[in-house]
Protein backbone atom coordinates (compact mmCIF):
# COMPACT_ATOMS: atom_id res chain seq x y z
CA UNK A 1 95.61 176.94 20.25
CA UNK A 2 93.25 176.26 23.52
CA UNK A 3 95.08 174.01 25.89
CA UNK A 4 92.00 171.17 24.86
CA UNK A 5 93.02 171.11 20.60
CA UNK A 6 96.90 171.13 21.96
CA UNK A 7 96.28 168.05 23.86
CA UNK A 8 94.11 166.69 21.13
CA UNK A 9 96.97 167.39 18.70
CA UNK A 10 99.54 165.87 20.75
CA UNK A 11 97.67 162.50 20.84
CA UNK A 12 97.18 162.72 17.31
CA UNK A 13 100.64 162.86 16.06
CA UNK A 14 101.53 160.08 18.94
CA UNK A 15 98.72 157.95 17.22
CA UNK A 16 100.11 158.59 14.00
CA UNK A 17 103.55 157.65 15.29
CA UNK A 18 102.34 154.53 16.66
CA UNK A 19 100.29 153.47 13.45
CA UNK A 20 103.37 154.11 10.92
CA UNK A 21 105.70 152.40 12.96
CA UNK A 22 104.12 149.38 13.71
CA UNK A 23 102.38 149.02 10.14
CA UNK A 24 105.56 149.51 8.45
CA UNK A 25 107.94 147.65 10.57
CA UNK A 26 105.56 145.33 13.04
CA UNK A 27 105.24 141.85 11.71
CA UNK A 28 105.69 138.33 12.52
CA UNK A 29 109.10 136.42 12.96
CA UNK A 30 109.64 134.07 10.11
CA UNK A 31 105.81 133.92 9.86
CA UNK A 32 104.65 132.34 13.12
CA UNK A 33 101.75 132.72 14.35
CA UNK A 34 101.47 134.61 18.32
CA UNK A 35 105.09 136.48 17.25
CA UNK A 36 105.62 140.00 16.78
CA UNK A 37 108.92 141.82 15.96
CA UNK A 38 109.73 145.17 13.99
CA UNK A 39 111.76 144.52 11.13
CA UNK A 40 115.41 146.36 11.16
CA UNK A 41 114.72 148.55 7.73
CA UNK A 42 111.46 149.24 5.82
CA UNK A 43 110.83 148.29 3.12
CA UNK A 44 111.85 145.02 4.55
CA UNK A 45 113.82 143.07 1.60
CA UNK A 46 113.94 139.22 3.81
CA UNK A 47 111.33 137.71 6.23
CA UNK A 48 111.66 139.40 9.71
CA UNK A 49 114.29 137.40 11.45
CA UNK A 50 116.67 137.08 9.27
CA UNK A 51 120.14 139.38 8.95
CA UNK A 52 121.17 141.31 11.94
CA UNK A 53 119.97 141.02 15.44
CA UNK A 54 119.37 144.38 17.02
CA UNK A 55 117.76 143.04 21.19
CA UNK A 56 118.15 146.10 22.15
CA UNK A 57 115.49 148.35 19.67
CA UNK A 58 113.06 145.51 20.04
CA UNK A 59 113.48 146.14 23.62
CA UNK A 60 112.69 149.92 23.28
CA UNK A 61 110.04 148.74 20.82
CA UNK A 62 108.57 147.05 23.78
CA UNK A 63 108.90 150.54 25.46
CA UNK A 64 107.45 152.76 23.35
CA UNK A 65 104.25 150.30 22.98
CA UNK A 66 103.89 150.46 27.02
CA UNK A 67 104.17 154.49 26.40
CA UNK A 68 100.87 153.75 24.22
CA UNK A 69 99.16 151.66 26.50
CA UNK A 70 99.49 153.34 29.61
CA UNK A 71 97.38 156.29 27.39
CA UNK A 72 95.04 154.28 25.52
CA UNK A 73 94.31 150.77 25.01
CA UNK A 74 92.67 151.95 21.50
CA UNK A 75 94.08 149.43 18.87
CA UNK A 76 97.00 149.97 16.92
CA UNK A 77 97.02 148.78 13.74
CA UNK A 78 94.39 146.78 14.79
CA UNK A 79 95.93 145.40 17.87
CA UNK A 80 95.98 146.06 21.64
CA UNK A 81 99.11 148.08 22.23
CA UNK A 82 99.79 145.62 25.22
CA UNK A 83 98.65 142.83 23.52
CA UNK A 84 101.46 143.92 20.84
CA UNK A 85 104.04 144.23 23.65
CA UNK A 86 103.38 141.55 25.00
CA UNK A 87 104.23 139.62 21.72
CA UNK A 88 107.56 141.69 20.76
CA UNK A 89 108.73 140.38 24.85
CA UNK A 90 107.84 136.30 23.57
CA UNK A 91 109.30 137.11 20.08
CA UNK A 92 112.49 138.44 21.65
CA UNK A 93 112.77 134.90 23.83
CA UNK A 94 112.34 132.65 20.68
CA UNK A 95 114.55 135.26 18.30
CA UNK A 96 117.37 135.02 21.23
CA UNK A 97 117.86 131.31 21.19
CA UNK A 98 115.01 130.86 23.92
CA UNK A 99 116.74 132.85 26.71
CA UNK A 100 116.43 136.69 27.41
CA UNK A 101 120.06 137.03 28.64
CA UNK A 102 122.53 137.75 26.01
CA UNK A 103 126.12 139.15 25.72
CA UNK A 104 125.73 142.55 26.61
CA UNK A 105 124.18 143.74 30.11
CA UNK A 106 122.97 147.48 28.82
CA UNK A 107 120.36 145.02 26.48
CA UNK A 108 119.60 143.37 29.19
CA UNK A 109 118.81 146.41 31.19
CA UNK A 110 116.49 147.78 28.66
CA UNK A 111 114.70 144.69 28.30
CA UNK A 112 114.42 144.34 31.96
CA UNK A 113 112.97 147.79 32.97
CA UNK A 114 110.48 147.81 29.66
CA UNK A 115 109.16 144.51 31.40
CA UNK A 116 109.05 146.07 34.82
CA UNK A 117 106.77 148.78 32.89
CA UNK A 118 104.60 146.18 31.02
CA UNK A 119 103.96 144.01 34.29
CA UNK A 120 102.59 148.16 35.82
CA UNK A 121 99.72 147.55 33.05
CA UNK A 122 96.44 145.33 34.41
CA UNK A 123 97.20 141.91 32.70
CA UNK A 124 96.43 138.69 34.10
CA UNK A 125 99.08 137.23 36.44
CA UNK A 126 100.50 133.71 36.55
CA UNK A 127 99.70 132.39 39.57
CA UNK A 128 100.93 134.93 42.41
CA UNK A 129 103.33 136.52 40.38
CA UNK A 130 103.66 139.09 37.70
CA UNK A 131 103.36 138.55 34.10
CA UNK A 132 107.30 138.59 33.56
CA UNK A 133 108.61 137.79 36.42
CA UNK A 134 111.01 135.00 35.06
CA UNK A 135 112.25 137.29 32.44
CA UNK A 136 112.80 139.87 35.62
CA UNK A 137 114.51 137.01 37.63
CA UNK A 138 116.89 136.40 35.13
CA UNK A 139 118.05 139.64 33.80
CA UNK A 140 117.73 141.14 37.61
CA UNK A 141 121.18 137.96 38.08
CA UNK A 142 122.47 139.15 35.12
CA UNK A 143 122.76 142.64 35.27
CA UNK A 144 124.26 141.57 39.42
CA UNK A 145 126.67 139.47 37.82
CA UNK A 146 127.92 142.37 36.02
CA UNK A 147 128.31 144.98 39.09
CA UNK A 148 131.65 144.07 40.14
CA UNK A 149 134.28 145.91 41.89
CA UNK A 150 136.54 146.48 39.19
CA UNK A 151 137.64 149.86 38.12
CA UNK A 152 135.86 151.08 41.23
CA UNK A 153 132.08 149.98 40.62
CA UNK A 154 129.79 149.96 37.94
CA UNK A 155 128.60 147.33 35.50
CA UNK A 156 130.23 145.89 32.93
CA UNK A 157 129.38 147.11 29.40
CA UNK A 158 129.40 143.05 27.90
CA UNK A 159 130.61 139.66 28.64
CA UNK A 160 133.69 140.83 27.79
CA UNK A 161 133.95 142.84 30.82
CA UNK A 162 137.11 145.19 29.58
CA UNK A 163 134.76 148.17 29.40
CA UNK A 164 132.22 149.64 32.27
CA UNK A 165 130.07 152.21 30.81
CA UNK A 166 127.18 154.53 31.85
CA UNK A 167 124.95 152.81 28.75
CA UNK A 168 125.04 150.07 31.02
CA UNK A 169 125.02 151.65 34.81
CA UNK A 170 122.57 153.93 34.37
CA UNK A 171 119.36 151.22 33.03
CA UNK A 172 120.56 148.97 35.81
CA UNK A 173 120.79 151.46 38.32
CA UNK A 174 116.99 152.45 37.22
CA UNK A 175 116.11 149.00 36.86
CA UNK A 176 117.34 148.05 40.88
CA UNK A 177 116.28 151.33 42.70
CA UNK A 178 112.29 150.22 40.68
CA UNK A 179 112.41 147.06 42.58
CA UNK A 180 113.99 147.45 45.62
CA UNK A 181 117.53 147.18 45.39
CA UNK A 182 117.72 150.97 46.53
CA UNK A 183 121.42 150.37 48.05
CA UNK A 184 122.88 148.90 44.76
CA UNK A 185 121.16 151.26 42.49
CA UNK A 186 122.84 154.70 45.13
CA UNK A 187 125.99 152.59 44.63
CA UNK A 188 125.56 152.76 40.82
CA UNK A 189 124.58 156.41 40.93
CA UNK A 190 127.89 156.64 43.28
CA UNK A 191 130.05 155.21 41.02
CA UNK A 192 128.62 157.28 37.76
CA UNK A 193 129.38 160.27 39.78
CA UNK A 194 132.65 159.70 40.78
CA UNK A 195 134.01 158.40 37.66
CA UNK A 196 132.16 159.43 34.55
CA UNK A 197 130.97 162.62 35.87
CA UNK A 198 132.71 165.46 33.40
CA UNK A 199 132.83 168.33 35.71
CA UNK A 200 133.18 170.57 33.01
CA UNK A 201 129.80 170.09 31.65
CA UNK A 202 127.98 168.44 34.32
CA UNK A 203 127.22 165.65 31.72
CA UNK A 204 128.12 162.07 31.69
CA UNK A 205 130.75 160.45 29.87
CA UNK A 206 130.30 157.22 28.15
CA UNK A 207 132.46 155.09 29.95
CA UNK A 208 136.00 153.97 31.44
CA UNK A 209 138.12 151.27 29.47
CA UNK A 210 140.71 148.93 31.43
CA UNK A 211 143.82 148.20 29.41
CA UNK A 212 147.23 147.47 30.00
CA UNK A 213 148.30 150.93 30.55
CA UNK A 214 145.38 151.80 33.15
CA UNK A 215 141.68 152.79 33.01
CA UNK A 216 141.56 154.86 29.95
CA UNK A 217 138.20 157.61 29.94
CA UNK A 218 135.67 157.20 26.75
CA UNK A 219 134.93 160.60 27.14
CA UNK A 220 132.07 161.32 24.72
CA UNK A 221 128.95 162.83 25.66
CA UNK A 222 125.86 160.61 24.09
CA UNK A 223 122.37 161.84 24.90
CA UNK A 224 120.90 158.59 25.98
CA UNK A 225 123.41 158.53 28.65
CA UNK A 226 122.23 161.13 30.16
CA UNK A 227 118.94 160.05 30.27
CA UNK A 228 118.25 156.58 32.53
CA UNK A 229 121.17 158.67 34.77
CA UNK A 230 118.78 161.20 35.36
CA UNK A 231 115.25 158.81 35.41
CA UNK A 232 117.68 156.92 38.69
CA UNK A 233 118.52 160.22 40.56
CA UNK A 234 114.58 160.85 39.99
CA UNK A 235 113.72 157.54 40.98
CA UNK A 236 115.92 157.24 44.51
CA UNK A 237 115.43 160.72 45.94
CA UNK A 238 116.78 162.90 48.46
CA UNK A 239 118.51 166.17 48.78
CA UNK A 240 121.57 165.17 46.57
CA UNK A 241 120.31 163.17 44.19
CA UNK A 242 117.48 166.08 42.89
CA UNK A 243 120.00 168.87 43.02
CA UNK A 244 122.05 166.31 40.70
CA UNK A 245 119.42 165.56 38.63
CA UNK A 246 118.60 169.08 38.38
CA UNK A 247 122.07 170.17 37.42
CA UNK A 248 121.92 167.30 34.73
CA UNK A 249 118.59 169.37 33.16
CA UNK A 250 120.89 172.27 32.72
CA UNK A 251 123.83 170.52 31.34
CA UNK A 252 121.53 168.65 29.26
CA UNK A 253 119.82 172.28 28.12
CA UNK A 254 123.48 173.56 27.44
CA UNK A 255 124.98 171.54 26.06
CA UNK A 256 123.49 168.87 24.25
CA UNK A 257 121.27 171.37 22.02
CA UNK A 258 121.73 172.79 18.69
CA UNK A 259 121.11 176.19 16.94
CA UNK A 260 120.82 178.10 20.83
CA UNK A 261 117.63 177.34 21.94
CA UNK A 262 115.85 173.91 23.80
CA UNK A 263 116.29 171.99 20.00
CA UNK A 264 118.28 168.60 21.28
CA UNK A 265 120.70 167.72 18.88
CA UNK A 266 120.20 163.61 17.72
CA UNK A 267 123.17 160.73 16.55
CA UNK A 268 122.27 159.72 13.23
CA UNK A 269 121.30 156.78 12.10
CA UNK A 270 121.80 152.90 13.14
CA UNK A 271 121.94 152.31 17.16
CA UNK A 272 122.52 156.52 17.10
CA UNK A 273 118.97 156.59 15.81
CA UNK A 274 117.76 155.77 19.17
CA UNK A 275 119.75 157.78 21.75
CA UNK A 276 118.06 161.23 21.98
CA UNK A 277 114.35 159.58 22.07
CA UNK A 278 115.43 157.71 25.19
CA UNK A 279 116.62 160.97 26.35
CA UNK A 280 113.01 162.37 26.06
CA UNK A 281 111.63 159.81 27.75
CA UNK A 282 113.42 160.66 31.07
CA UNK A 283 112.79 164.46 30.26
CA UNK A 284 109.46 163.87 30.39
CA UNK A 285 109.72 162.20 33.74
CA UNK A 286 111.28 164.89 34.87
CA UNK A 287 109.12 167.34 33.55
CA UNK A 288 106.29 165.25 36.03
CA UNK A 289 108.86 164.93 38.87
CA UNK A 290 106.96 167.13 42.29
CA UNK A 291 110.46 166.80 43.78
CA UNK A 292 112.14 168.96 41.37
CA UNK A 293 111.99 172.86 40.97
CA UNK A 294 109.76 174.41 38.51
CA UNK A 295 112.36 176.02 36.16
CA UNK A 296 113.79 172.45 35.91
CA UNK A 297 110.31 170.70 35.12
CA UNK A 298 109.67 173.55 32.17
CA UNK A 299 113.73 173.17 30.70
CA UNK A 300 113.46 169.34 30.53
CA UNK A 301 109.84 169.39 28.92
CA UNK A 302 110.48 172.21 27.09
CA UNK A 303 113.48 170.30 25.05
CA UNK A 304 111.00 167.43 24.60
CA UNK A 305 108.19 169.45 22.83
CA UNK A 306 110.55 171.35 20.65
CA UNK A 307 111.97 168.47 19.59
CA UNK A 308 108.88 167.15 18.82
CA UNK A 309 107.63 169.55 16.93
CA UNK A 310 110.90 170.01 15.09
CA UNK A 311 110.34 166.00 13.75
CA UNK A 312 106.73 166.66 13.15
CA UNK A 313 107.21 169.12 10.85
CA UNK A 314 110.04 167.28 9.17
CA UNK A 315 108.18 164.55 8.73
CA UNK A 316 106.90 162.62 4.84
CA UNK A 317 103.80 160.96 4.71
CA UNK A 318 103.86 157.61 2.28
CA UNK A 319 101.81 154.88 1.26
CA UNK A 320 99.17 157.06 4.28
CA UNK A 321 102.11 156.25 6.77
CA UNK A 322 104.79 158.96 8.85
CA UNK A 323 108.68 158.77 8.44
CA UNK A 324 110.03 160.80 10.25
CA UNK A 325 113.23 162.60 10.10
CA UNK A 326 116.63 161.06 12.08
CA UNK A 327 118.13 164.69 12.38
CA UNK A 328 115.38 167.59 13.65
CA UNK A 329 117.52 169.80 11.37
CA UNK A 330 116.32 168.33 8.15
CA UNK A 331 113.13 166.56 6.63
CA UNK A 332 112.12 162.93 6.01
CA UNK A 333 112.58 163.49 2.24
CA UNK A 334 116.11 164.61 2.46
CA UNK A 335 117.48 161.63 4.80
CA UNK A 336 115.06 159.08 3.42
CA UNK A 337 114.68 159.48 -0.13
CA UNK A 338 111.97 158.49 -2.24
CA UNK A 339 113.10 154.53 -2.29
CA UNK A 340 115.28 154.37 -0.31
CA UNK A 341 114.88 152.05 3.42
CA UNK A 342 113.87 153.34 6.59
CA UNK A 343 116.08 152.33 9.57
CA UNK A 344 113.53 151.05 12.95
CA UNK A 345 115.90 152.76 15.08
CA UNK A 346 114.98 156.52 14.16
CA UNK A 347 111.38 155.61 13.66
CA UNK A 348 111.04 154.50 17.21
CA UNK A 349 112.95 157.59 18.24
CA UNK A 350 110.43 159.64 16.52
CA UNK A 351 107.62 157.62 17.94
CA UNK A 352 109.21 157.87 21.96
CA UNK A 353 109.56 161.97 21.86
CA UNK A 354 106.14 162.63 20.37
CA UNK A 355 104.64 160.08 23.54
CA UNK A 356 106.78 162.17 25.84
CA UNK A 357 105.64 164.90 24.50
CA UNK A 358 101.95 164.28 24.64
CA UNK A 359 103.08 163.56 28.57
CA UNK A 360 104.70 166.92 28.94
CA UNK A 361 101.42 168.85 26.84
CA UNK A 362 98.90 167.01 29.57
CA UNK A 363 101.47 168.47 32.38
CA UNK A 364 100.85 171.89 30.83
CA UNK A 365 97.41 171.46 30.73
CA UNK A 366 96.95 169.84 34.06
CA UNK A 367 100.11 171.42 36.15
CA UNK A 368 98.73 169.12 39.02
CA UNK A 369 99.05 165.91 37.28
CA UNK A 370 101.93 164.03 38.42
């Protein structure tokens, strides 16, 4: 296919991610007017708002609509993508009990960097500042607050604070090295390296546990942890930091894929439904990073588009809307069967690799766009 139609193809499966997700799950909270929120399942059974609270996919729903709007402001499901991102950040105050902190800091540090993103869109300001700033303000002493010195460094995974994790070190790391905080975020980094760091894979492992008998290793390896690790080494720099990053390509590459080629393996379902599309979305940075080495850029985009593809083609069209596999391995129809719901969680996966995708397809067609 000429490099043109491949582009062209890659925005139109993004567009069709973006339509299906929002049209099946987009919708206002408990009816009011100015609110937007994605319901948790589709079909939804009770007015959006009501049952579980997930912050943390309405914060990558926030994400994934930035994703959009950086591309195109071209209406989505008849909205401005920003417009609608805008909404989901105001709907997440008033579902939230009017605040944007909450009990656990890794929410907080997705909320807070897909507001840094939305505030990198033109918008009009409030007075001198950015759009967000107050929501930046608060989770920027929040996600402080929970970088303590205990068990070496790190941040706290909740409120809790019995359990500091790289779920919630890496998006804060990311989040302080984007706005300044360069030292803290190399101390983060630091701290992820010394302690999480599984030297026999050169991944990350989820996180250290204080208890009575000592700090006590969570050593699985989760793709999303991988991925804001490597979008801080990207975003800080220097010598050791890109030969980390690097190295965290090729452990990514090795061993986070399935069936022995670039196909990343995904978690499933629920808050699993999320993790590998997060990955992508650093991939894809990656795969536009100048400071890293060519065989690097083509392994990380190379697991993004074959990924992509992979859900693509597993994909069911109903009611003239995607759903889109949770597991690349298998098809829409056989983990979402005719009637049965739709969890948000793997439809914004879906929706996040085919954007990074489209990123990593404009790379290949422009090599000198950064």
């Amino acid at each position: 296919m000429p490099a043109a139609q491949t582009v062209r193809h890659a925005e139109q499966r993004a567009d069709a991610a973006a339509h299906s997700v929002t049209t099946a799950f987009g919708g206002r909270l408990l009816g009011l007017p100015g609110t937007h929120i994605g319901a948790v399942r589709a079909p939804q059974p009770l007015p959006r708002g009501v049952g579980p609270w997930h912050y943390w996919w309405q914060a990558h729903y926030v994400d994934v609509l930035v994703d959009t709007g950086l591309r195109s402001r071209a209406p989505v499901s008849g909205e401005d993508p920003i417009t609608l991102a805008e909404q989901v950040v105001r709907t997440i105050r008033i579902r939230n009990g009017g605040r944007f902190t909450n009990h656990f800091f890794d929410d907080m540090a997705w909320l807070a960097l897909a507001g840094l993103r939305l505030d990198s869109l033109p918008g009009p300001p409030r007075g001198n500042k950015p759009r967000h700033s107050g929501l930046r303000e608060s989770l920027g002493r929040a996600l402080r607050s929970g970088h303590t010195a205990d068990l070496g460094g790190g941040v706290w995974w909740n409120r809790a604070r019995n359990f500091k994790n790289t779920p919630a070190t890496a998006p804060a790391a990311l989040f302080f090295a984007r706005t300044g905080e360069r030292e803290r975020a190399q101390e983060l980094v630091d701290w992820l390296n010394a302690e999480l760091l599984d030297p026999g894979t050169g991944l990350y492992y989820d996180g250290v546990r204080q208890s009575a008998a000592g700090p006590a290793l969570e050593r699985a390896h989760f793709t999303y942890n991988q991925g804001p690790v490597l979008g801080a080494l990207l975003e800080l720099g220097g010598e050791a930091n890109l030969e980390r990053a690097a190295e965290l390509i090729r452990a990514t590459s090795r061993h986070l894929v399935q069936g022995g080629g670039l196909l990343l393996r995904t978690h499933g379902s629920g808050d699993g439904g999320l993790f590998t599309g997060i990955l992508c979305r650093y991939l894809a940075e990656a795969a536009a990073a100048a400071t890293l080495d060519p065989g690097s850029r083509r392994t990380a985009g190379g697991m993004v588009t074959e990924l992509a593809d992979r859900l693509w083609k597993g994909r069911a069209v109903r009611n003239n809307l995607a759903v889109f596999p949770s597991d690349p391995g298998s098809t829409s129809d056989e983990d979402y069967p005719a009637g049965s719901g739709v969890e948000l969680s793997t439809q914004l996966q879906a929706w996040m690799v085919l954007e990074a995708a489209l990123r990593v397809v404009r790379l290949e067609d422009d090599p000198q766009e950064d």
